[in-house]
PDB file of N, CA and C in Angstrom:
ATOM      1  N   UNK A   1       1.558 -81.831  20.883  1.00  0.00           N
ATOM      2  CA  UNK A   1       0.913 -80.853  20.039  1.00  0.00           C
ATOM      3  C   UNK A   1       1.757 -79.577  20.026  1.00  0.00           C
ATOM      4  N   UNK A   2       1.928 -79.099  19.325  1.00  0.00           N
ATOM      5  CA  UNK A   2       3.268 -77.590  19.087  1.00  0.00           C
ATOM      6  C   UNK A   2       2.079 -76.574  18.551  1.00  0.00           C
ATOM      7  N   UNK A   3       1.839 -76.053  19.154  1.00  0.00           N
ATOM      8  CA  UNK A   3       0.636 -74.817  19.593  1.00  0.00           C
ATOM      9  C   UNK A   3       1.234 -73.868  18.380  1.00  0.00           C
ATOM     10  N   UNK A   4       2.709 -73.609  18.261  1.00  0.00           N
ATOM     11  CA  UNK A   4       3.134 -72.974  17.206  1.00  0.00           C
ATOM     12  C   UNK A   4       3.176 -72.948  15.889  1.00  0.00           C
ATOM     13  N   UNK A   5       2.486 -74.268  15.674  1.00  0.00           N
ATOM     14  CA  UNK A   5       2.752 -75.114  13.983  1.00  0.00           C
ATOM     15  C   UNK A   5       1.594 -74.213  13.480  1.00  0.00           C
ATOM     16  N   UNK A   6       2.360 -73.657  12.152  1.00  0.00           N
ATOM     17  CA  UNK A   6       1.135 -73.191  11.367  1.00  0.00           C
ATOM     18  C   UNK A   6      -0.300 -73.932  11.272  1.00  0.00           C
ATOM     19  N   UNK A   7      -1.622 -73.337  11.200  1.00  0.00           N
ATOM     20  CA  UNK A   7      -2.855 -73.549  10.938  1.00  0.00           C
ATOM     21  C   UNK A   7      -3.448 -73.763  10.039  1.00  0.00           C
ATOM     22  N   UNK A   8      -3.859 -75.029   9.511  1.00  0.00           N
ATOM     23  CA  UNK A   8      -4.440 -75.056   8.075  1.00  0.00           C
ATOM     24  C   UNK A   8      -5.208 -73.757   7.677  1.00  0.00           C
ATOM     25  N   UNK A   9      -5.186 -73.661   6.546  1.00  0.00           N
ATOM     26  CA  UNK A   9      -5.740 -72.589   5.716  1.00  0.00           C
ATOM     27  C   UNK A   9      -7.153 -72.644   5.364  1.00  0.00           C
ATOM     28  N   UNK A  10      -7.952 -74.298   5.809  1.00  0.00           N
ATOM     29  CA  UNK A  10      -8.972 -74.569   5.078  1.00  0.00           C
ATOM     30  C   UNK A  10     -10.232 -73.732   5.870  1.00  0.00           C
ATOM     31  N   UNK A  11     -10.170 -73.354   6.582  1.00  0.00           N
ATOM     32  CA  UNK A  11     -11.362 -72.102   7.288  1.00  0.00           C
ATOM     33  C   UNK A  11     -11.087 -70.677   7.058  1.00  0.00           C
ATOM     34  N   UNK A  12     -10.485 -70.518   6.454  1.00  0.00           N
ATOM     35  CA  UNK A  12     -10.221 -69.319   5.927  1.00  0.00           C
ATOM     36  C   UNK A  12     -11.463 -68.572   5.627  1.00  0.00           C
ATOM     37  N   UNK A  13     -11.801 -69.070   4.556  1.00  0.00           N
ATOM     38  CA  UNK A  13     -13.682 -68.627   4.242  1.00  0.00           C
ATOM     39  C   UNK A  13     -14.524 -68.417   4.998  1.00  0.00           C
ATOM     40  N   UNK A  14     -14.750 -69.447   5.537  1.00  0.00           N
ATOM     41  CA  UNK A  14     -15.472 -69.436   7.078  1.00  0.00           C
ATOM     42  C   UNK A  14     -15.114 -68.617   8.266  1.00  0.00           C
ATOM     43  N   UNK A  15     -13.833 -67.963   8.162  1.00  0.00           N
ATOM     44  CA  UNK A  15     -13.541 -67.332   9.515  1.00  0.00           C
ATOM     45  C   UNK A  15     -14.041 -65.978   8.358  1.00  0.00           C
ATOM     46  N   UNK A  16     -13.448 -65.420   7.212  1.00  0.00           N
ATOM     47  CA  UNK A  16     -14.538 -64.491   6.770  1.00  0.00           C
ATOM     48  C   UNK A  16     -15.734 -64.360   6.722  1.00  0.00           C
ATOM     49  N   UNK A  17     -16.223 -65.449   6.404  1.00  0.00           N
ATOM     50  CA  UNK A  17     -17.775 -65.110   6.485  1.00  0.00           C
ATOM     51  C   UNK A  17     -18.203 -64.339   7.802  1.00  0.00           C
ATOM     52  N   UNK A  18     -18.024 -65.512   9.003  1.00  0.00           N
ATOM     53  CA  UNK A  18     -17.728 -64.968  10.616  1.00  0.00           C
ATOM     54  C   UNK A  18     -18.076 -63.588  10.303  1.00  0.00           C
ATOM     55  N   UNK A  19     -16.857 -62.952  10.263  1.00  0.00           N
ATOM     56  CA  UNK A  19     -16.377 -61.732  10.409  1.00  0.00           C
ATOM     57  C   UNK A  19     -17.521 -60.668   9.639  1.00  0.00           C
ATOM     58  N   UNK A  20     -17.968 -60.749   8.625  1.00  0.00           N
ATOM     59  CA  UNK A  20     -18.477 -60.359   7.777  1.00  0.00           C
ATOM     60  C   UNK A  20     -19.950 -60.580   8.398  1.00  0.00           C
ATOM     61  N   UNK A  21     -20.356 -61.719   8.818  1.00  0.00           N
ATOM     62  CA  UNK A  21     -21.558 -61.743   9.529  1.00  0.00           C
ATOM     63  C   UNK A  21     -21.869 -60.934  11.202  1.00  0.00           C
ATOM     64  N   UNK A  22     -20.721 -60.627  11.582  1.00  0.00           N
ATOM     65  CA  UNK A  22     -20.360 -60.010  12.780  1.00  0.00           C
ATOM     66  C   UNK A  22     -20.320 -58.462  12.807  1.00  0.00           C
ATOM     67  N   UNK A  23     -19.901 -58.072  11.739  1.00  0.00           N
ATOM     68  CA  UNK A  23     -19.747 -56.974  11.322  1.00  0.00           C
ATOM     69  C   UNK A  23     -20.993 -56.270  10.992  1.00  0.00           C
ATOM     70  N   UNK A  24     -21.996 -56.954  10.037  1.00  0.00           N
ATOM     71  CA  UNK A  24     -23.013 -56.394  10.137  1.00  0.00           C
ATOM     72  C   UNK A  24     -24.382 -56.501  11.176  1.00  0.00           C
ATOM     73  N   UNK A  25     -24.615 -57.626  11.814  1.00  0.00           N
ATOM     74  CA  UNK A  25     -25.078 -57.786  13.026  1.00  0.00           C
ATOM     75  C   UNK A  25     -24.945 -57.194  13.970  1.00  0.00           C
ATOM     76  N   UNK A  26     -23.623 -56.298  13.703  1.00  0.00           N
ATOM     77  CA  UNK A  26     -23.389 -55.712  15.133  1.00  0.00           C
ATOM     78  C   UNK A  26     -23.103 -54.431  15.214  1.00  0.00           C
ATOM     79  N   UNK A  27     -22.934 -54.085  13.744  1.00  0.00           N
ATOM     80  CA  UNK A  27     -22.625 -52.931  13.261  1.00  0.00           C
ATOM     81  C   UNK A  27     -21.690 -52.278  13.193  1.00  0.00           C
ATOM     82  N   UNK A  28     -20.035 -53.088  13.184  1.00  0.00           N
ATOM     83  CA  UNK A  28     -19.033 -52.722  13.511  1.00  0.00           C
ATOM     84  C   UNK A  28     -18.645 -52.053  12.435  1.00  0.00           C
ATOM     85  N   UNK A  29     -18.100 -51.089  12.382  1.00  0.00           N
ATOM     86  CA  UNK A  29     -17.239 -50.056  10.948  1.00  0.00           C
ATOM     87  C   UNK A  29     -15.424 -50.906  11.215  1.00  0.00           C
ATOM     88  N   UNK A  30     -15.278 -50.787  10.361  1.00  0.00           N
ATOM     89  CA  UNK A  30     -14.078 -51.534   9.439  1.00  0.00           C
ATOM     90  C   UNK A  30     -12.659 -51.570   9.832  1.00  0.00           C
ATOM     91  N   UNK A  31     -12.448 -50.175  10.715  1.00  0.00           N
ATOM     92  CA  UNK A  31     -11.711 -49.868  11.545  1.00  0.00           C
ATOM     93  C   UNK A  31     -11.341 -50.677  12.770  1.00  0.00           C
ATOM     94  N   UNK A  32     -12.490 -51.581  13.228  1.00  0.00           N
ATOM     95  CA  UNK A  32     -12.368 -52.129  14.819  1.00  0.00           C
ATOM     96  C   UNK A  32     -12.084 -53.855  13.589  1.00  0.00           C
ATOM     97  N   UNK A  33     -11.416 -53.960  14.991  1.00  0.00           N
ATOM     98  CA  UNK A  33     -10.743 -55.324  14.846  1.00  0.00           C
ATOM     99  C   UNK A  33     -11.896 -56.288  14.860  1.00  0.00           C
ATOM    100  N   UNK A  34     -12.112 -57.144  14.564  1.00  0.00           N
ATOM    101  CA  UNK A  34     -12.696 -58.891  14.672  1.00  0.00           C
ATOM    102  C   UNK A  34     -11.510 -59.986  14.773  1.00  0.00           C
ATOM    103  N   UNK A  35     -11.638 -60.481  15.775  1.00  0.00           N
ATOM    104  CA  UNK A  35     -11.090 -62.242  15.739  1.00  0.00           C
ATOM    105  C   UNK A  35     -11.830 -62.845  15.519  1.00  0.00           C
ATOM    106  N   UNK A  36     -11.714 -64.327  15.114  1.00  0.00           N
ATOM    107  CA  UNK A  36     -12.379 -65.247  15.547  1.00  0.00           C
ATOM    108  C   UNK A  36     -11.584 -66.733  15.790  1.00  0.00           C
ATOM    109  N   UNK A  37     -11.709 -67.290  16.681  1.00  0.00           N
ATOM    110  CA  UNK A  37     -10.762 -68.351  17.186  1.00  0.00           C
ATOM    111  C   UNK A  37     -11.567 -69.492  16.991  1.00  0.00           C
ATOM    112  N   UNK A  38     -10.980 -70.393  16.925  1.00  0.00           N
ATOM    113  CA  UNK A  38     -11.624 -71.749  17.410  1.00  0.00           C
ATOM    114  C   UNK A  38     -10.941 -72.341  18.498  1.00  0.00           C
ATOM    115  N   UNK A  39     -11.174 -72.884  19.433  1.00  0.00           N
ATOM    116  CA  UNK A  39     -10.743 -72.877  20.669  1.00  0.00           C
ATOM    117  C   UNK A  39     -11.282 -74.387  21.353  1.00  0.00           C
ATOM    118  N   UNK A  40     -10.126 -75.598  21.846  1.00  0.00           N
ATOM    119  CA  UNK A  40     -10.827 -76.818  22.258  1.00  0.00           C
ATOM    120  C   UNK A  40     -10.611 -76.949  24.366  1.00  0.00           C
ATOM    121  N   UNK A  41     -11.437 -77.411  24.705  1.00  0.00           N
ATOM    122  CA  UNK A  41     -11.063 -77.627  25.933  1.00  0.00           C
ATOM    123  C   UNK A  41     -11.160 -78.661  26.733  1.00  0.00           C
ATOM    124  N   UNK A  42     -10.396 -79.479  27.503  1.00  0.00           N
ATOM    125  CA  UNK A  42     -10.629 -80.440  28.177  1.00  0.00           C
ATOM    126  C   UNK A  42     -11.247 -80.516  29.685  1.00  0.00           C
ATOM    127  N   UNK A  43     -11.393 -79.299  30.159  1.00  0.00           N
ATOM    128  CA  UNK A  43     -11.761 -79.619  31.575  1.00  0.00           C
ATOM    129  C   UNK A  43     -13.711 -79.882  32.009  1.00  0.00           C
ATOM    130  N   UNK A  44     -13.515 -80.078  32.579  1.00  0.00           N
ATOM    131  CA  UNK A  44     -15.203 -80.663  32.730  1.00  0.00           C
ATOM    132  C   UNK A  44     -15.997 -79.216  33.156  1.00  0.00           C
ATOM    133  N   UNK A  45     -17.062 -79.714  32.223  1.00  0.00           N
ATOM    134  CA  UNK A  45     -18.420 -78.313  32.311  1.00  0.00           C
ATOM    135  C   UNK A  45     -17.691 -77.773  31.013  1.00  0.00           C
ATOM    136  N   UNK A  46     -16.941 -77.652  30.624  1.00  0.00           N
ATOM    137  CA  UNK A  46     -16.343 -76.913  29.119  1.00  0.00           C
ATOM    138  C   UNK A  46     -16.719 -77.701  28.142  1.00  0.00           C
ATOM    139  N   UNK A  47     -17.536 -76.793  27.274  1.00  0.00           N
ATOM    140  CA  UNK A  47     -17.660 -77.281  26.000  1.00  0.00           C
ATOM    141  C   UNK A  47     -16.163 -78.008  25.147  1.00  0.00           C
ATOM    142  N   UNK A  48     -16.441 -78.776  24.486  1.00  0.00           N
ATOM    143  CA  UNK A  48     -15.202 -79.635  23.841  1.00  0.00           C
ATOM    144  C   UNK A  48     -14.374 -78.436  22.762  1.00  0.00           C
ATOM    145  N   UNK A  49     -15.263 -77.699  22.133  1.00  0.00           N
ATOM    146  CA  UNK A  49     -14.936 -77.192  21.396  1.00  0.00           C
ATOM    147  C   UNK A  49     -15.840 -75.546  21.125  1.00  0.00           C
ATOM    148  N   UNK A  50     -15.291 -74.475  20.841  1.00  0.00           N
ATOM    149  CA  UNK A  50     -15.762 -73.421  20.817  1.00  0.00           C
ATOM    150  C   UNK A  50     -15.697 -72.224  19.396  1.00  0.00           C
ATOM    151  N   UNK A  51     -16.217 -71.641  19.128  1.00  0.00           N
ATOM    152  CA  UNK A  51     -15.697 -70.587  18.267  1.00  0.00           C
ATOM    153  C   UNK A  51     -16.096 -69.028  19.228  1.00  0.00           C
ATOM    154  N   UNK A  52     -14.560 -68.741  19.603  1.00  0.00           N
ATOM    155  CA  UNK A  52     -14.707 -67.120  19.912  1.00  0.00           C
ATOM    156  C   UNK A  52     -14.626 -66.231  18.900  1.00  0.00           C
ATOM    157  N   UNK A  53     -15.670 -65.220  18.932  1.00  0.00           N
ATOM    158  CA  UNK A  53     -15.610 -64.172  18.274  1.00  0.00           C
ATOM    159  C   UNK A  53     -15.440 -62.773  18.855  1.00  0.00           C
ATOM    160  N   UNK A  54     -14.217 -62.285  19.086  1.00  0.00           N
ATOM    161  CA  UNK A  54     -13.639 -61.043  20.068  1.00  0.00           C
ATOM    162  C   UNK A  54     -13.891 -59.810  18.704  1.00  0.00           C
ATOM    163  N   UNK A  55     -14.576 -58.656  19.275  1.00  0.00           N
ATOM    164  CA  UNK A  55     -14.535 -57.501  18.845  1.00  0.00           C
ATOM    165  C   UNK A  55     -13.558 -56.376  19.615  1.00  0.00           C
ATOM    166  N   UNK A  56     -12.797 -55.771  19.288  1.00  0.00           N
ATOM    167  CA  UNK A  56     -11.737 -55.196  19.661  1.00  0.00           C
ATOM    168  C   UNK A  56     -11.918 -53.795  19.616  1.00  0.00           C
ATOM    169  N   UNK A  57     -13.211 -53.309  20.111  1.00  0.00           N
ATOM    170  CA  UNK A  57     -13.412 -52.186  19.960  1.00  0.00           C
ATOM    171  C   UNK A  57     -12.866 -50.803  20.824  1.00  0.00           C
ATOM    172  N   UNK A  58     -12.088 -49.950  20.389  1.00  0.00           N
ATOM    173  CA  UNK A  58     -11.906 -49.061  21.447  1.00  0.00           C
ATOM    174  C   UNK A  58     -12.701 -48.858  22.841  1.00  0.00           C
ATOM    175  N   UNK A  59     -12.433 -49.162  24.000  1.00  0.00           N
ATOM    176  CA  UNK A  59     -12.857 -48.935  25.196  1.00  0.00           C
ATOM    177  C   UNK A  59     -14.215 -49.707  25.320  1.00  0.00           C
ATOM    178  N   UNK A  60     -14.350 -50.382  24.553  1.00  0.00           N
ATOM    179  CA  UNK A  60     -15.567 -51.235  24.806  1.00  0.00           C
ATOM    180  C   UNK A  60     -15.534 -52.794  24.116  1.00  0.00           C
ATOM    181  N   UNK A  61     -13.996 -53.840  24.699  1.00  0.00           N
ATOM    182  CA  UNK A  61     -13.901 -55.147  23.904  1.00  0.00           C
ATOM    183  C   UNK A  61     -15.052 -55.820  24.121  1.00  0.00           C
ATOM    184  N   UNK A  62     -16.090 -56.438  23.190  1.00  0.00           N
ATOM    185  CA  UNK A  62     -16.602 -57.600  23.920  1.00  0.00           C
ATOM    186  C   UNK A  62     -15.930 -58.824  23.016  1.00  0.00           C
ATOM    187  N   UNK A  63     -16.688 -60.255  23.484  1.00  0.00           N
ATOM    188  CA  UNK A  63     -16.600 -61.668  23.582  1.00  0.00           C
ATOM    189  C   UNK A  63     -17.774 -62.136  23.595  1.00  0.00           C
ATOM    190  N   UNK A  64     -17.998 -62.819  22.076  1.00  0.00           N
ATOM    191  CA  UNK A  64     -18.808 -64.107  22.088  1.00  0.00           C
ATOM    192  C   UNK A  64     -18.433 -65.352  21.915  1.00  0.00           C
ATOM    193  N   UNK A  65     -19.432 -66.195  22.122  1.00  0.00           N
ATOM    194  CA  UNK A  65     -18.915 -67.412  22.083  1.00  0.00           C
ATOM    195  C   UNK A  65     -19.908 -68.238  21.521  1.00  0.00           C
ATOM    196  N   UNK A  66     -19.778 -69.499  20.459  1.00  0.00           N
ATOM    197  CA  UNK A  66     -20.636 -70.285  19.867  1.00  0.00           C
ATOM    198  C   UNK A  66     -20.026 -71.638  19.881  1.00  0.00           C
ATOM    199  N   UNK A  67     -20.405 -72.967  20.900  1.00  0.00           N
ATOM    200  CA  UNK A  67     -20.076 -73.438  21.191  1.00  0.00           C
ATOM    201  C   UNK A  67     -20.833 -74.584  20.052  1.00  0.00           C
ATOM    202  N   UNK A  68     -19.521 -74.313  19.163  1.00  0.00           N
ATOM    203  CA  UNK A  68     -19.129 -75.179  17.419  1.00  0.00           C
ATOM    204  C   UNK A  68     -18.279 -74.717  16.856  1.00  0.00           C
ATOM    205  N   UNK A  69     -17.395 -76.135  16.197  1.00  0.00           N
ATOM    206  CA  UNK A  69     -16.378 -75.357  15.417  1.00  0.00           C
ATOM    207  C   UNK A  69     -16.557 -74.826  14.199  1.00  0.00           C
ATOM    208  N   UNK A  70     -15.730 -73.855  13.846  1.00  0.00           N
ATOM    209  CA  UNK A  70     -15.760 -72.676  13.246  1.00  0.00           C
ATOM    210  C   UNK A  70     -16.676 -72.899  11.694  1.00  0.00           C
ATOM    211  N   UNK A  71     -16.075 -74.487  11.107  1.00  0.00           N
ATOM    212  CA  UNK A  71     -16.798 -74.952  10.202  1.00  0.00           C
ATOM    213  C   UNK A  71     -18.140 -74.781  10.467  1.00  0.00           C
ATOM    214  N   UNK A  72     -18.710 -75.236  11.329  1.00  0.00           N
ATOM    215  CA  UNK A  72     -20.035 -75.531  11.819  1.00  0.00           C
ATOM    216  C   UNK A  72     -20.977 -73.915  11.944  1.00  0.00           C
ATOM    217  N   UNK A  73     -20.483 -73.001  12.459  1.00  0.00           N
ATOM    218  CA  UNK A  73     -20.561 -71.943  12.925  1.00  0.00           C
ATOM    219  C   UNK A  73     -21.645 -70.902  11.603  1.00  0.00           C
ATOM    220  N   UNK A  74     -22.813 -71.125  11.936  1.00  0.00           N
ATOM    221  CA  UNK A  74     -23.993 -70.457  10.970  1.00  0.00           C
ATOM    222  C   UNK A  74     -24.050 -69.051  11.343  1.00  0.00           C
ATOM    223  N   UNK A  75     -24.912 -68.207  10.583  1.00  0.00           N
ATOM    224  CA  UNK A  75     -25.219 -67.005  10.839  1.00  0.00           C
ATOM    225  C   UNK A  75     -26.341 -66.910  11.968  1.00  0.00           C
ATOM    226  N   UNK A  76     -27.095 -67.736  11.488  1.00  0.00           N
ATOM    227  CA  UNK A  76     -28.026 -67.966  13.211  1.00  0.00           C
ATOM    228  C   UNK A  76     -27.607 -67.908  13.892  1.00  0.00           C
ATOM    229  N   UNK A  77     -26.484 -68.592  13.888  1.00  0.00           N
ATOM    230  CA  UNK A  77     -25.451 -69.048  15.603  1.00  0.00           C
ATOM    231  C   UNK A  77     -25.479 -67.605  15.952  1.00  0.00           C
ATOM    232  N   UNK A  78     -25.019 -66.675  15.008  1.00  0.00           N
ATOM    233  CA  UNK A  78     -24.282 -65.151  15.744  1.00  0.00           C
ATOM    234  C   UNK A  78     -25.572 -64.045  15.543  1.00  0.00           C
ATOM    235  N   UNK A  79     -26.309 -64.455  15.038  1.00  0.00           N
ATOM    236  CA  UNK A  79     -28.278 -64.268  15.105  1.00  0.00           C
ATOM    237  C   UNK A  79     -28.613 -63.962  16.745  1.00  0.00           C
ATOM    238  N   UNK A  80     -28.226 -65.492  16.903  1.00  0.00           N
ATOM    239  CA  UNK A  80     -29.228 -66.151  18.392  1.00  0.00           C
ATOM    240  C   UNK A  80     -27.976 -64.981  19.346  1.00  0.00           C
ATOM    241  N   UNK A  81     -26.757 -64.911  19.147  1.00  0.00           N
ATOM    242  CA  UNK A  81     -25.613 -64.723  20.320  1.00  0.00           C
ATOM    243  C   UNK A  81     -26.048 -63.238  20.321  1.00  0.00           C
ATOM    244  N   UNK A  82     -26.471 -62.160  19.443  1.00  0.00           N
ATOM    245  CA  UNK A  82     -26.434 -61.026  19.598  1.00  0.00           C
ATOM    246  C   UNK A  82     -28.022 -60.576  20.076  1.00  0.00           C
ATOM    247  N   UNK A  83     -29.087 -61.105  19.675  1.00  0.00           N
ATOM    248  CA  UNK A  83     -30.104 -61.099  20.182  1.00  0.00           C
ATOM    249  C   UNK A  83     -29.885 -61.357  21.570  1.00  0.00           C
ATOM    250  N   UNK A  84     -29.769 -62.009  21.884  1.00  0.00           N
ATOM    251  CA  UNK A  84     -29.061 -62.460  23.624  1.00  0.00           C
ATOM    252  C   UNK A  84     -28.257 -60.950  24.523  1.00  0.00           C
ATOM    253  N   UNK A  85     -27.400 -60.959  23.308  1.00  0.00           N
ATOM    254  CA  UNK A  85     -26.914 -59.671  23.992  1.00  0.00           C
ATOM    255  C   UNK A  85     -27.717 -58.420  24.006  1.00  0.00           C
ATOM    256  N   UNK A  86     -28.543 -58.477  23.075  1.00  0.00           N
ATOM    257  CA  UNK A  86     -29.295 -57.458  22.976  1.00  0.00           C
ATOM    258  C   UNK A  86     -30.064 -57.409  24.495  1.00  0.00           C
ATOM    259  N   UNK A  87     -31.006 -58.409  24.895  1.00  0.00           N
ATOM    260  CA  UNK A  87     -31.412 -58.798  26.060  1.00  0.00           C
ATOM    261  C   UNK A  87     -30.827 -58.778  27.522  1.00  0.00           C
ATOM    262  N   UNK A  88     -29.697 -59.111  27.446  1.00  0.00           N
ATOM    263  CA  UNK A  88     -28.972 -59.387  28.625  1.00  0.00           C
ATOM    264  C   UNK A  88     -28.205 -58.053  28.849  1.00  0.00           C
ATOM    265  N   UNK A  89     -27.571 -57.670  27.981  1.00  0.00           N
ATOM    266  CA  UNK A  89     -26.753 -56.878  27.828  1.00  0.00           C
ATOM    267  C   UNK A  89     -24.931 -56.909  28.679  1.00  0.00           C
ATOM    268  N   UNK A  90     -24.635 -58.327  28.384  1.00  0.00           N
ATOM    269  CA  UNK A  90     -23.930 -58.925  28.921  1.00  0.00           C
ATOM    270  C   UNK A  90     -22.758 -58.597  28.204  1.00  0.00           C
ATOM    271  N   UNK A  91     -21.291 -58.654  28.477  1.00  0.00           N
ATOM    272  CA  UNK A  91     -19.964 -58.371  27.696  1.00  0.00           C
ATOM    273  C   UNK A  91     -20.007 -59.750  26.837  1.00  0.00           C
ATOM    274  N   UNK A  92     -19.939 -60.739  27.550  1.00  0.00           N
ATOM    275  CA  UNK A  92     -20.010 -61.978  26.878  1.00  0.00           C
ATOM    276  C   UNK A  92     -21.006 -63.298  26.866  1.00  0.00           C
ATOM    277  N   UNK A  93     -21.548 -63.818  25.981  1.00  0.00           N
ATOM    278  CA  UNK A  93     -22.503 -64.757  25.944  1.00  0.00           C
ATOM    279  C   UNK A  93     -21.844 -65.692  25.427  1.00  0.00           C
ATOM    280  N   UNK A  94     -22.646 -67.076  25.497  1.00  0.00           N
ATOM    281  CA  UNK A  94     -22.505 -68.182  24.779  1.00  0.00           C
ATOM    282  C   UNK A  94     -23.680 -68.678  24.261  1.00  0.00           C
ATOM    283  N   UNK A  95     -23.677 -69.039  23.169  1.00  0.00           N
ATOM    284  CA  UNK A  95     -24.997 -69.588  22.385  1.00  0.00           C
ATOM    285  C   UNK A  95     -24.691 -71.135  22.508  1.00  0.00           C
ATOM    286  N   UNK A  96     -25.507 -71.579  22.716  1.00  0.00           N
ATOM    287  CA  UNK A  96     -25.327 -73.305  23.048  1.00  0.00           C
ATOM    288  C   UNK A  96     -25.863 -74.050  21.557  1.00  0.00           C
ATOM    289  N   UNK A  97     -26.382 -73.431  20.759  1.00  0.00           N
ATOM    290  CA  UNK A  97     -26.720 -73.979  19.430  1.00  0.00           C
ATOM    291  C   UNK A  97     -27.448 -72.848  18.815  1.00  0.00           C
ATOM    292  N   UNK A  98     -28.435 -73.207  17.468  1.00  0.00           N
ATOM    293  CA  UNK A  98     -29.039 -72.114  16.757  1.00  0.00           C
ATOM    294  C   UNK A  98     -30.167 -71.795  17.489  1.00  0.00           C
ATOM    295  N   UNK A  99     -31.277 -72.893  18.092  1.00  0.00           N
ATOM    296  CA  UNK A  99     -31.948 -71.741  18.947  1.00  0.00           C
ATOM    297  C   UNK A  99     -32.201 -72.347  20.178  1.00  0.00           C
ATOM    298  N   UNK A 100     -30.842 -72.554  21.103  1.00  0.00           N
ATOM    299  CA  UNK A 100     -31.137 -72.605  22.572  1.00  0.00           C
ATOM    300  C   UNK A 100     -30.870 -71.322  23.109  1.00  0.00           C
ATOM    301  N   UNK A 101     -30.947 -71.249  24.308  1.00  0.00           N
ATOM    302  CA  UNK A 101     -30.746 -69.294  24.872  1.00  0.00           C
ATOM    303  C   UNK A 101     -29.904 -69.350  25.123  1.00  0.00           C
ATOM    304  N   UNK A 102     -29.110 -68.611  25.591  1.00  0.00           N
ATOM    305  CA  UNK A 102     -27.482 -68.118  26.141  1.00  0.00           C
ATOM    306  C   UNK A 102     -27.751 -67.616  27.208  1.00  0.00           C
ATOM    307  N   UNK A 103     -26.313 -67.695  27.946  1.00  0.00           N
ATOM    308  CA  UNK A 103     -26.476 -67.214  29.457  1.00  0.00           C
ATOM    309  C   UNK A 103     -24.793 -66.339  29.570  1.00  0.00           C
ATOM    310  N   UNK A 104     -24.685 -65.398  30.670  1.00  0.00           N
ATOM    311  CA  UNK A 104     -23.748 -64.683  31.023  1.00  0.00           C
ATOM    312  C   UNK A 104     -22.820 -65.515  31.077  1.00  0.00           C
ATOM    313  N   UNK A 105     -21.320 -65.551  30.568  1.00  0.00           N
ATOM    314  CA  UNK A 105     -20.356 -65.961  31.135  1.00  0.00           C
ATOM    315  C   UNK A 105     -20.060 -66.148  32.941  1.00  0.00           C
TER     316      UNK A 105
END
């Protein structure tokens, strides 16, 4: 696998939407960065597959996580992940689907 090979283009939309759904959920102004990754893993207890969503905010980065790929990845998903944070008040969560609970990294 060559980690370097360009990335299909076909989530493109979907990583906007993301962003766009992140942005207002969370209330980010336009200025702060959004990622969003899709991310696979093999080791055991790791989800197979992930979508991170990193906010890059001056002096305060957080990290979510919605464990689906990016295709898959609803507005609920980042619904359920920020409500969570709202609660926990954790840097980073993971949402395990649209409405299971999340727990601290």
């Amino acid at each position: 696998m060559d980690l370097f090979a360009p990335r299909s283009g076909g989530n493109a939309a979907q990583v906007a939407r993301i962003k766009t759904w992140a942005r207002e959920l969370l209330a980010i102004d336009s200025d702060t960065t959004v990622l969003v990754t899709e991310l696979q893993c093999s080791e055991p207890g790791c989800p197979p597959i992930e979508t991170v969503i990193a906010v890059l905010a001056p002096g305060a980065p957080r990290q979510y996580k919605v464990h689906r790929a990016i295709a898959e990845v609803t507005r609920a998903d980042l619904e359920t992940v920020v409500a969570c944070a709202a609660r926990v008040r954790a840097p980073t969560l993971e949402a395990r689907g649209r409405t299971s609970g999340s727990e601290p990294a």
